[in-house]
C-alpha atoms as a PDB file:
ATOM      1  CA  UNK A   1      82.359  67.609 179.776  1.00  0.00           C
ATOM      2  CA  UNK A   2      81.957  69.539 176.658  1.00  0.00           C
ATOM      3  CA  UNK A   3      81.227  67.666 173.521  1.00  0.00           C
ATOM      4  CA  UNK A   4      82.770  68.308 170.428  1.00  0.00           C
ATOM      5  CA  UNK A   5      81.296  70.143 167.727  1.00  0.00           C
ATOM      6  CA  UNK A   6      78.416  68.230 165.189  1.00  0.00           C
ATOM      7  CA  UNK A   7      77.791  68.512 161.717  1.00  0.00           C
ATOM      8  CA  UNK A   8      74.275  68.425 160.787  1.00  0.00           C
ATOM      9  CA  UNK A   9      73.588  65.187 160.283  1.00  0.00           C
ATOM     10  CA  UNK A  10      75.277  64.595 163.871  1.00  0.00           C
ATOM     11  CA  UNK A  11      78.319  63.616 162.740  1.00  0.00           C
ATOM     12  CA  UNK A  12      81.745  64.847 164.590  1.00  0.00           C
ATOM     13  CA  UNK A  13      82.521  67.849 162.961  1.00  0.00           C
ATOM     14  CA  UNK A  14      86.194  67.620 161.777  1.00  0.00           C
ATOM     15  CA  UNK A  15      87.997  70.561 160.285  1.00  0.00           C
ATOM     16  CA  UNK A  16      88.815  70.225 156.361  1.00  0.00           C
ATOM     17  CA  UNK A  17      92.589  68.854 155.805  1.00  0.00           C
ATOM     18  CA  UNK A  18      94.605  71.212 153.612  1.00  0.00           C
ATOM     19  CA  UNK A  19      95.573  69.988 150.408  1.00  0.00           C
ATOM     20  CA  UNK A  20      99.254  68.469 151.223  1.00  0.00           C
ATOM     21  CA  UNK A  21     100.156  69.345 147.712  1.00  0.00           C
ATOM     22  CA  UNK A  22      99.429  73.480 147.770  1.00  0.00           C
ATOM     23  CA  UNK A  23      97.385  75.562 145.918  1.00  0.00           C
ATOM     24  CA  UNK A  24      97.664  74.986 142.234  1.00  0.00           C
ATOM     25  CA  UNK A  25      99.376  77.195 139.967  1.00  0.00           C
ATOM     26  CA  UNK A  26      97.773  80.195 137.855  1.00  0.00           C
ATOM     27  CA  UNK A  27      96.631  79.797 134.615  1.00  0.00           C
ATOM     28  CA  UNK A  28     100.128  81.278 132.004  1.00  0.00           C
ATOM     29  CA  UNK A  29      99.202  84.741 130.897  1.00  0.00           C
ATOM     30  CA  UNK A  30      99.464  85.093 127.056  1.00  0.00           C
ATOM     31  CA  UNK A  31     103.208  85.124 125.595  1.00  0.00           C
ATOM     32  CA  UNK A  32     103.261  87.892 124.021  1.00  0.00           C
ATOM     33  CA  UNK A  33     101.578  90.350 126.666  1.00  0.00           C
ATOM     34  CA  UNK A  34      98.466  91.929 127.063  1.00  0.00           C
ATOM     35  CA  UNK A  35      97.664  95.763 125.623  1.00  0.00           C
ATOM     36  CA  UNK A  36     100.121  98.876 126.956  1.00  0.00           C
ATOM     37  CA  UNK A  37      99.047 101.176 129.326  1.00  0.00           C
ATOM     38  CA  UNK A  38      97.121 103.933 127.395  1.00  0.00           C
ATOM     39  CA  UNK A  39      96.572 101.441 124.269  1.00  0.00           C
ATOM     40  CA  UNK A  40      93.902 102.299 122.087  1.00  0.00           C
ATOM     41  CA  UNK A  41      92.940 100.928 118.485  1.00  0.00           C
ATOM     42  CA  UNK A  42      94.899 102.473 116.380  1.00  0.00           C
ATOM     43  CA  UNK A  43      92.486 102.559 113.818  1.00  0.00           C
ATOM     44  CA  UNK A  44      90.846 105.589 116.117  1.00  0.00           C
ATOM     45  CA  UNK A  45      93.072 107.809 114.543  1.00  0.00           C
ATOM     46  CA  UNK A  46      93.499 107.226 110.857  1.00  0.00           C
ATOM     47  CA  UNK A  47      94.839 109.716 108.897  1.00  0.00           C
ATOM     48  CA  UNK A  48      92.822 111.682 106.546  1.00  0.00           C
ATOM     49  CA  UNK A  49      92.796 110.205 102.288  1.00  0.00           C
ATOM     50  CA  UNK A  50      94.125 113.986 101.092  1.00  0.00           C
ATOM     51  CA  UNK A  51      96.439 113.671 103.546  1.00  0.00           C
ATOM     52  CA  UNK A  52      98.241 110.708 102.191  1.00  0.00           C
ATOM     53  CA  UNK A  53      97.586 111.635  98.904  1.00  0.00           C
ATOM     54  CA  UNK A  54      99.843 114.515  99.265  1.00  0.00           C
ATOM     55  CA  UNK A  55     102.169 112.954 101.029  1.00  0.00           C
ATOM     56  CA  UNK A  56     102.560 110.638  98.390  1.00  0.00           C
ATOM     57  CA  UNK A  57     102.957 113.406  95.880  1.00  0.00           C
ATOM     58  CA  UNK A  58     105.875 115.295  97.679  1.00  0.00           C
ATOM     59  CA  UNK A  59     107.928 111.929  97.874  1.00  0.00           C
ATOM     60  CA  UNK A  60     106.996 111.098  94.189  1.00  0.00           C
ATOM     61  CA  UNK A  61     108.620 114.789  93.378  1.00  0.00           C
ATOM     62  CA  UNK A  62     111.921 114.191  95.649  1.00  0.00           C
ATOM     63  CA  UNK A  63     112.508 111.135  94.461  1.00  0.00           C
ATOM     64  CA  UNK A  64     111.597 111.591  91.173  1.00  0.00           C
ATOM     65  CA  UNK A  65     113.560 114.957  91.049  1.00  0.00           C
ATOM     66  CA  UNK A  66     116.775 113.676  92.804  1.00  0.00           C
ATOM     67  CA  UNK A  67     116.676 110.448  90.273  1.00  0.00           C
ATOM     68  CA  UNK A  68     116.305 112.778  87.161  1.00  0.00           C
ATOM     69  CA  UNK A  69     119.442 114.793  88.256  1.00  0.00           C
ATOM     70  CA  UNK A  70     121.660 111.792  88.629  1.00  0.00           C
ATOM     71  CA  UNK A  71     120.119 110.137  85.516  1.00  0.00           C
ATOM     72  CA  UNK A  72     120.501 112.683  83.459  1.00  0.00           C
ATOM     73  CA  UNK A  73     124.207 112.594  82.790  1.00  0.00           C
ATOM     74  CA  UNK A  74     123.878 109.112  81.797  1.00  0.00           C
ATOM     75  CA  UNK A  75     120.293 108.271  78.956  1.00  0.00           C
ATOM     76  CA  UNK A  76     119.863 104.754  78.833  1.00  0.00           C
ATOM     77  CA  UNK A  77     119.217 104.662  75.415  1.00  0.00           C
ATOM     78  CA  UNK A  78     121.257 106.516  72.920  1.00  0.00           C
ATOM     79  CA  UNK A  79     121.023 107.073  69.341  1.00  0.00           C
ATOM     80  CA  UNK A  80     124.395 106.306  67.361  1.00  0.00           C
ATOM     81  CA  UNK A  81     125.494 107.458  64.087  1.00  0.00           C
ATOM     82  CA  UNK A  82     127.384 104.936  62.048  1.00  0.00           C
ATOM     83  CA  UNK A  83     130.132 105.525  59.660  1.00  0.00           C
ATOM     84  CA  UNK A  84     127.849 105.374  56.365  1.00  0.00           C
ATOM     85  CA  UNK A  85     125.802 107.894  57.925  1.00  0.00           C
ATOM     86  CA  UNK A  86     122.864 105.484  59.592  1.00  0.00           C
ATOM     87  CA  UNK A  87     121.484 106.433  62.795  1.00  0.00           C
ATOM     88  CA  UNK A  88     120.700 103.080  65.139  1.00  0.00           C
ATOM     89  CA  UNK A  89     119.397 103.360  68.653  1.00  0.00           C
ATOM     90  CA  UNK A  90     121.347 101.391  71.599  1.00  0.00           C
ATOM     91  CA  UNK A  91     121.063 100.892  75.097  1.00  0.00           C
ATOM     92  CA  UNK A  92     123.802 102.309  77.193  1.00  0.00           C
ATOM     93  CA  UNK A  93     125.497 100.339  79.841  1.00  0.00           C
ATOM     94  CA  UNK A  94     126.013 103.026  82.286  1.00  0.00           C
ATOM     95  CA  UNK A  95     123.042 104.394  81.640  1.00  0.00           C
ATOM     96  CA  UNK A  96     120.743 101.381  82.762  1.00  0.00           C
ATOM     97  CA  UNK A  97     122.899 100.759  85.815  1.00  0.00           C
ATOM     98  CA  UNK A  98     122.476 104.437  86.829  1.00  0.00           C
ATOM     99  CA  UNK A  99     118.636 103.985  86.103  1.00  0.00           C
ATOM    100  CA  UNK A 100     119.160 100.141  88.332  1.00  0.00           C
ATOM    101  CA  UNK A 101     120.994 102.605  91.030  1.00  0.00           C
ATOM    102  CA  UNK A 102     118.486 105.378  91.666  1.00  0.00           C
ATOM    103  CA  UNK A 103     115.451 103.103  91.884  1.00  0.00           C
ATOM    104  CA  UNK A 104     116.890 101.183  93.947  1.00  0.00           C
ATOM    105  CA  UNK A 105     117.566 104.156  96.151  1.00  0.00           C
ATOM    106  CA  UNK A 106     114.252 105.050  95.528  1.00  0.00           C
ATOM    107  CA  UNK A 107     113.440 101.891  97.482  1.00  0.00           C
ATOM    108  CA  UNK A 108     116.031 102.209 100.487  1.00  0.00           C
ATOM    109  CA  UNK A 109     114.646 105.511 100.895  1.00  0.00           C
ATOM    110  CA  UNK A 110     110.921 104.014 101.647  1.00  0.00           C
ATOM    111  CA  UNK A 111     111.839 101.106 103.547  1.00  0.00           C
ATOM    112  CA  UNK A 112     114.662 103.080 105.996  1.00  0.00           C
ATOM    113  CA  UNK A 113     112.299 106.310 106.550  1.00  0.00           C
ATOM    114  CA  UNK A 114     109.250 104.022 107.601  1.00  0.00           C
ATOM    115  CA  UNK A 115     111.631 101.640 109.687  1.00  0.00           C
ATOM    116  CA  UNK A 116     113.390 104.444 111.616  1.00  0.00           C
ATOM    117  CA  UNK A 117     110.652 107.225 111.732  1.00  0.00           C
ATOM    118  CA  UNK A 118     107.751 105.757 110.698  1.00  0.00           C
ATOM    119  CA  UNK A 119     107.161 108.692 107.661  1.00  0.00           C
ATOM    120  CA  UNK A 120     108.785 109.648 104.527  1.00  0.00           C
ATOM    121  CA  UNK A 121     110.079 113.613 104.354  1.00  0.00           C
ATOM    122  CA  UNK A 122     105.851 114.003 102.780  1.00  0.00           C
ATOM    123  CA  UNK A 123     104.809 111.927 105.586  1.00  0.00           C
ATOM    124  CA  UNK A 124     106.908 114.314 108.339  1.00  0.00           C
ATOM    125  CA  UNK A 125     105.643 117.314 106.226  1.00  0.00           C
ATOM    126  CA  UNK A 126     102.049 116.758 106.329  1.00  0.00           C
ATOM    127  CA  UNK A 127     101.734 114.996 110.070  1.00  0.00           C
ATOM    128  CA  UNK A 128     101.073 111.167 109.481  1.00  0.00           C
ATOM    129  CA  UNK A 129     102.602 108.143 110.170  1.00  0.00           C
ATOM    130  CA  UNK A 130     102.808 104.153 109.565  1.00  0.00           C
ATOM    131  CA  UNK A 131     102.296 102.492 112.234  1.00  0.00           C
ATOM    132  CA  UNK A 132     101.243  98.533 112.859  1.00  0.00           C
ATOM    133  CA  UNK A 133      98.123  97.460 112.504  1.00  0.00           C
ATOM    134  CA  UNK A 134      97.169  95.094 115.690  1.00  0.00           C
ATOM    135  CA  UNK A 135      98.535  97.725 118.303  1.00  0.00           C
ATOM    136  CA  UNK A 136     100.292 101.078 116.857  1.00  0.00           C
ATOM    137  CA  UNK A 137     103.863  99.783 117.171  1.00  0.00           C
ATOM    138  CA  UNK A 138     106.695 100.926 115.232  1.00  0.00           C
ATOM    139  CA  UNK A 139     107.147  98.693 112.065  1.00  0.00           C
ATOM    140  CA  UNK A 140     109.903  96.524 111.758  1.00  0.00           C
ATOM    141  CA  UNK A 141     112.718  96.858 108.720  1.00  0.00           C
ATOM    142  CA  UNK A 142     111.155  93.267 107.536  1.00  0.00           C
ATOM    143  CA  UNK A 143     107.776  94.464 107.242  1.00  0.00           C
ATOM    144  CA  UNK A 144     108.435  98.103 105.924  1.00  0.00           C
ATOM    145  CA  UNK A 145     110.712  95.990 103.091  1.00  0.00           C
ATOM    146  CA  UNK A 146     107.424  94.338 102.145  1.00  0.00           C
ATOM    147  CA  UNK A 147     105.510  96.740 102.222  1.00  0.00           C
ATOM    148  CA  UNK A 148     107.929  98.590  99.754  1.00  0.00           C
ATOM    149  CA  UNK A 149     108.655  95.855  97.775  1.00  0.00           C
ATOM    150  CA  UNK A 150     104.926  94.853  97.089  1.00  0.00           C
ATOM    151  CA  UNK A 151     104.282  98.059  95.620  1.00  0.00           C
ATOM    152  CA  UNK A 152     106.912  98.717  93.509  1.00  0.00           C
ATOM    153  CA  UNK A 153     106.350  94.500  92.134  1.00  0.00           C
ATOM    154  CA  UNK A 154     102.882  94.948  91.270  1.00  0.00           C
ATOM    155  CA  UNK A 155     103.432  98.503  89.740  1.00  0.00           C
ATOM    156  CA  UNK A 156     106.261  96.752  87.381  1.00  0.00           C
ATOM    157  CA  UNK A 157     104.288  93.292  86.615  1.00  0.00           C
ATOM    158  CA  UNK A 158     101.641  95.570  85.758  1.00  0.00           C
ATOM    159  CA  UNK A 159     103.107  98.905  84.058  1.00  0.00           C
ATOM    160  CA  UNK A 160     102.310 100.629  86.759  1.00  0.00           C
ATOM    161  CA  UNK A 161      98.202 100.122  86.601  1.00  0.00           C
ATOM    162  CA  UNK A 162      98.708  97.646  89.772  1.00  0.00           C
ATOM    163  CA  UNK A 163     100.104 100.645  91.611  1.00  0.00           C
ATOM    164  CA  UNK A 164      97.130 103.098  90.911  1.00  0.00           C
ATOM    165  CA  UNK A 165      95.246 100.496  92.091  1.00  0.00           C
ATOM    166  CA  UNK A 166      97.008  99.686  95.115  1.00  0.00           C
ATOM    167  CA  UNK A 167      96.841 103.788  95.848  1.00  0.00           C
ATOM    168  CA  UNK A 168      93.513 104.512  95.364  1.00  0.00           C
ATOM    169  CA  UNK A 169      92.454 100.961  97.491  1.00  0.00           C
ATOM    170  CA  UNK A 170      92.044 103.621 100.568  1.00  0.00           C
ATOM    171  CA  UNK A 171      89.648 105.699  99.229  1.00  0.00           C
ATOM    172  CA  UNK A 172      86.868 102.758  99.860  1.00  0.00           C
ATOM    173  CA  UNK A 173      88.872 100.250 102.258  1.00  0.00           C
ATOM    174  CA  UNK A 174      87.102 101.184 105.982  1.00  0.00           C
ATOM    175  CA  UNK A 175      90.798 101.399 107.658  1.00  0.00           C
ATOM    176  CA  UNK A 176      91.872 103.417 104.629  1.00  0.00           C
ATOM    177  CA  UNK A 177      94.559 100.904 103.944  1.00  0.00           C
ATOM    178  CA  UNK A 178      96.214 100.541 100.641  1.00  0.00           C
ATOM    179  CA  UNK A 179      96.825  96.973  99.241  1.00  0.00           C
ATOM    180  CA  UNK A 180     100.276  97.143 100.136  1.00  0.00           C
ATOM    181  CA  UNK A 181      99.178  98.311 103.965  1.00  0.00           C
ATOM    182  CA  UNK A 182      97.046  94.895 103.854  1.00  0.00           C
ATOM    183  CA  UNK A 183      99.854  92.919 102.982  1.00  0.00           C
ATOM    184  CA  UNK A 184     102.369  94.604 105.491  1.00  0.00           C
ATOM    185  CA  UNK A 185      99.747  94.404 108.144  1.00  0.00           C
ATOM    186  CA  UNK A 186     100.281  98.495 108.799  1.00  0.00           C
ATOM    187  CA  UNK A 187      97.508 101.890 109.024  1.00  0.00           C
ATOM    188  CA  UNK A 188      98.869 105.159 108.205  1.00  0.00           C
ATOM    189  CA  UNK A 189      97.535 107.357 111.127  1.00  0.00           C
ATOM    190  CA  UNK A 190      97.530 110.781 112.158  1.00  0.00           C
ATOM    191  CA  UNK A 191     100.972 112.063 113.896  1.00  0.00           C
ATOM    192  CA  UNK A 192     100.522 115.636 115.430  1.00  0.00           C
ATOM    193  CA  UNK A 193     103.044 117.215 116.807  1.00  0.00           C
ATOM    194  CA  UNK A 194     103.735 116.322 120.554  1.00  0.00           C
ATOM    195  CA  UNK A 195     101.956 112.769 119.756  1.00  0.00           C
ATOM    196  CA  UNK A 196     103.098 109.651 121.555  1.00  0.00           C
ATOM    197  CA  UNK A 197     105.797 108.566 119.208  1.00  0.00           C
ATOM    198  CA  UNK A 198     106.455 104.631 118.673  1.00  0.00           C
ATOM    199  CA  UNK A 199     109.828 105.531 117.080  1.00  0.00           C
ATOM    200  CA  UNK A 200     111.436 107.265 119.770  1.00  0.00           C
ATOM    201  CA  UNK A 201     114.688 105.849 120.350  1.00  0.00           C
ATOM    202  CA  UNK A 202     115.476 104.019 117.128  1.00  0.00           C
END
C-alpha cells in the first residue's frame, strides 16, 4: 500500500487550503493618472530669454498701438477754457472709460490667446509657448486669468516697477520663469513648428 506523502519532520503532507476569501485587491493607482506616453519634463525645452523678450515687445506694440488708436479720439484729461478767459484742466468721462475699455481688452487679449493657443500673436511669431508647469498641458482660462491679472496688479500697485521686476525675474530664475509664471504654476517653452501641440482641439 502506498503511503501518503511526508513533510520533513514526518508529518502527513497536506496540500495548502486556498484562501476561501480570494486574492486581495490591488493597491488604487493614483487619481489623477500617471505621466502620458512620450511625457518628458517640460522644463527640457525652455524657451530661450531673447526669445520672450521679443515676444513681449511685439505684443507691447499691438496692444499698445491698437489702444492709442481708439484712445485717441477720446484724452482723458482735457484742458477747458472758461468764460473769463481761465484755462482749468478736467478729466473727461468718456475719455477714462475708453482708457477703462482698452486695458481691459488689453487683458482679454492675454488671458484668451494663452487659454486657447497657448501664445500671444509675439508668442506665435517668434515660436514659444505657455505651457503648465508639472507636465506641459495646455493652461486652463483660470490659471492664464491669474497669470494675467498678477502682472498687470503688481505693475499698477507699484507704477509699473513691480512689472520690470516680474519681467526680468527669468533672466536668473533656473526654469526662466517670471514671477507671474511662479504664481500661475506655467514655463514658457519652445514651440517649433510641427511640435506636439497641447492646444489642439480647443
Amino acid at each position: 500500500m502506498t503511503q501518503p506523502p511526508r513533510d520533513s519532520e514526518g508529518q502527513p503532507w497536506e496540500p495548502p487550503q486556498e484562501n476561501p476569501y480570494g486574492a486581495p485587491p490591488p493597491y488604487p493607482g493614483s487619481p489623477y493618472g500617471g505621466p502620458a506616453a512620450g511625457y518628458a519634463d517640460p522644463a527640457e525645452g525652455l524657451a530661450g530669454r531673447w526669445r520672450r523678450l521679443g515676444a513681449a515687445i511685439i505684443d507691447s506694440v499691438i496692444v499698445g498701438a491698437v489702444s492709442a488708436l481708439v484712445s485717441l479720439p477720446f484724452p482723458e484729461v482735457v484742458r477747458v477754457v472758461t468764460v473769463d478767459g481761465e484755462s482749468d484742466v478736467r478729466y473727461s468721462g468718456p475719455g477714462a472709460l475708453v482708457n477703462f475699455l482698452t486695458a481691459l481688452a488689453a487683458f482679454l487679449y492675454y488671458v484668451i490667446m494663452h487659454a486657447k493657443r497657448g501664445q500671444t500673436v509675439g508668442k506665435m511669431l517668434l515660436g514659444i509657448r505657455v505651457v503648465r508647469a508639472e507636465d506641459g498641458g495646455a493652461i486652463s482660462f483660470g490659471r492664464s486669468a491669474a497669470r494675467t491679472a498678477f502682472y498687470y496688479v503688481l505693475s499698477f500697485v507699484t507704477c509699473g516697477i513691480g512689472g520690470l521686476v516680474d519681467v526680468a525675474w527669468i533672466l536668473w530664475d533656473p526654469r526662466r520663469q517670471a514671477l507671474h509664471d511662479k504664481v500661475a504654476r506655467t514655463l514658457v517653452v519652445s514651440a517649433p513648428a510641427g511640435a506636439p501641440d497641447p492646444y489642439a482641439g480647443r
